[in-house]
Protein backbone atom coordinates (compact mmCIF):
# COMPACT_ATOMS: atom_id res chain seq x y z
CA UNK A 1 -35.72 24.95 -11.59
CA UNK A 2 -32.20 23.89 -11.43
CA UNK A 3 -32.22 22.95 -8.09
CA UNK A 4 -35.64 20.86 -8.41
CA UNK A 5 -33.51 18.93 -11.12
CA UNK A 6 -30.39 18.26 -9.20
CA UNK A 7 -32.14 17.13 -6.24
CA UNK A 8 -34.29 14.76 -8.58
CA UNK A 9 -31.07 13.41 -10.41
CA UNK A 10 -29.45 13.08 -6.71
CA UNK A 11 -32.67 11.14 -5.78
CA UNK A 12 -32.06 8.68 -8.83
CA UNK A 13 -28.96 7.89 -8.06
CA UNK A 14 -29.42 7.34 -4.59
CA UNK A 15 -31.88 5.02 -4.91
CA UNK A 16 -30.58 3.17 -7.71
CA UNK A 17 -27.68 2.83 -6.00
CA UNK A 18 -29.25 1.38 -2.62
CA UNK A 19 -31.27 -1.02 -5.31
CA UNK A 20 -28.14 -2.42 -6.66
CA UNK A 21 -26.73 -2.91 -3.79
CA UNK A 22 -29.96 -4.82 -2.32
CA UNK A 23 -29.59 -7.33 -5.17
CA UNK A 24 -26.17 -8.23 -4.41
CA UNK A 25 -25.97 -12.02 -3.05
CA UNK A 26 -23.83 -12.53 -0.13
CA UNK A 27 -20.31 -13.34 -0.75
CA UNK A 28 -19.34 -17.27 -0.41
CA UNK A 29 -17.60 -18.62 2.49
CA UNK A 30 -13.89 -19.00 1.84
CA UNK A 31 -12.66 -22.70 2.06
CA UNK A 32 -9.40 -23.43 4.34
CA UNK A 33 -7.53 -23.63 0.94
CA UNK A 34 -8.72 -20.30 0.25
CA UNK A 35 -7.70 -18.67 3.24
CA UNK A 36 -4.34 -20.05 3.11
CA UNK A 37 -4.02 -18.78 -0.07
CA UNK A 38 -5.47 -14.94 0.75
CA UNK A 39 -2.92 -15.37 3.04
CA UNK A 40 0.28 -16.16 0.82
CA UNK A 41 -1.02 -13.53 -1.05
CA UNK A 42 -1.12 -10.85 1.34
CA UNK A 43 2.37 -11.67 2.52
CA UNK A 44 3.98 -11.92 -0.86
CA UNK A 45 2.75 -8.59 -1.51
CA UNK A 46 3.92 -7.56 1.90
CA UNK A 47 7.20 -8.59 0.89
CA UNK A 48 7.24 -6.71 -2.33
CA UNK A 49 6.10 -3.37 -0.64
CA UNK A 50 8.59 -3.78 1.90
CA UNK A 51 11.25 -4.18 -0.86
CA UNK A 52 10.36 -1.16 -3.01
CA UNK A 53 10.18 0.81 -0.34
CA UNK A 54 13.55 -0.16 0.88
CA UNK A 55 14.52 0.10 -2.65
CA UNK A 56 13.25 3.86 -2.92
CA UNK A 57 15.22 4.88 0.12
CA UNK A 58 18.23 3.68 -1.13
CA UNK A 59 17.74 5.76 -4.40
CA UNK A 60 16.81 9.03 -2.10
CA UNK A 61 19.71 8.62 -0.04
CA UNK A 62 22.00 8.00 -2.64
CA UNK A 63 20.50 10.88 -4.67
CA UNK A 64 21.21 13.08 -1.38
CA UNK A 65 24.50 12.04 -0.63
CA UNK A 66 25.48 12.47 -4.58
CA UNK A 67 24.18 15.94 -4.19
CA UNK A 68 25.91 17.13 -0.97
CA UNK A 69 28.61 15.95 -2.89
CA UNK A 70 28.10 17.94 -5.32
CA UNK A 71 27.75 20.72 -3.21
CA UNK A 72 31.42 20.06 -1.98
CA UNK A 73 29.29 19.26 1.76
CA UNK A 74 30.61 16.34 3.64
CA UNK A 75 27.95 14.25 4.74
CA UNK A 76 28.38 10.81 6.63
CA UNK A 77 25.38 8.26 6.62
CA UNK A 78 23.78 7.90 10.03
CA UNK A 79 24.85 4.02 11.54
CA UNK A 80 21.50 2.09 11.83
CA UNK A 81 20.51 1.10 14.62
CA UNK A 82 20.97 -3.04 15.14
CA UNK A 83 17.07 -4.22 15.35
CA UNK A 84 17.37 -2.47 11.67
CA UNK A 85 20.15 -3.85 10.60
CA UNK A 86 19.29 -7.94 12.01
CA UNK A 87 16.13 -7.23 10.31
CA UNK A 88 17.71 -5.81 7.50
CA UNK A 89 20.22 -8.92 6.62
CA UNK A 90 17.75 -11.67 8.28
CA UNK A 91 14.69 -11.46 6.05
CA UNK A 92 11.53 -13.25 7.82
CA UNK A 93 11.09 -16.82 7.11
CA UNK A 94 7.69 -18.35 6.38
């Protein structure tokens, strides 16, 4: 009896779920101005993600060296390599 139930419930929500979704107009066009400004947004938050991340390596890396220190282990930071670093100082320009 349990499994007549579940497979009614599943049935429900199936089909309410395909009916919802068959009611749904289809989404406007987007304008040029739009676009352009999807497009800002996307890169702005590009941006951001790229700087927390950089952000959050520094604060591992630190964290490491700090405890090899610690540890009385001498560690040297690895030299990056120079497409990192000119990408690194030179951020991209819109």
């Amino acid at each position: 009896m349990k499994t007549i139930r579940a497979l009614a419930a599943f049935a429900l929500v199936v089909g309410s779920f395909g009916f919802a979704l068959a009611k749904l107009p289809p989404a406007p066009p987007l304008t040029d101005a739009q676009k352009e400004e999807a497009k800002a947004k996307a890169a702005a938050a590009a941006a951001l993600a790229a700087q927390q991340q950089a952000a959050a390596e520094d604060r591992v890396a630190a964290h490491y060296f700090a405890d090899m220190k610690a540890k009385g282990k001498q560690v040297t930071p690895p030299q990056m390599a120079p497409a990192a670093a000119a990408a690194k100082a030179a951020p991209a320009k819109k």
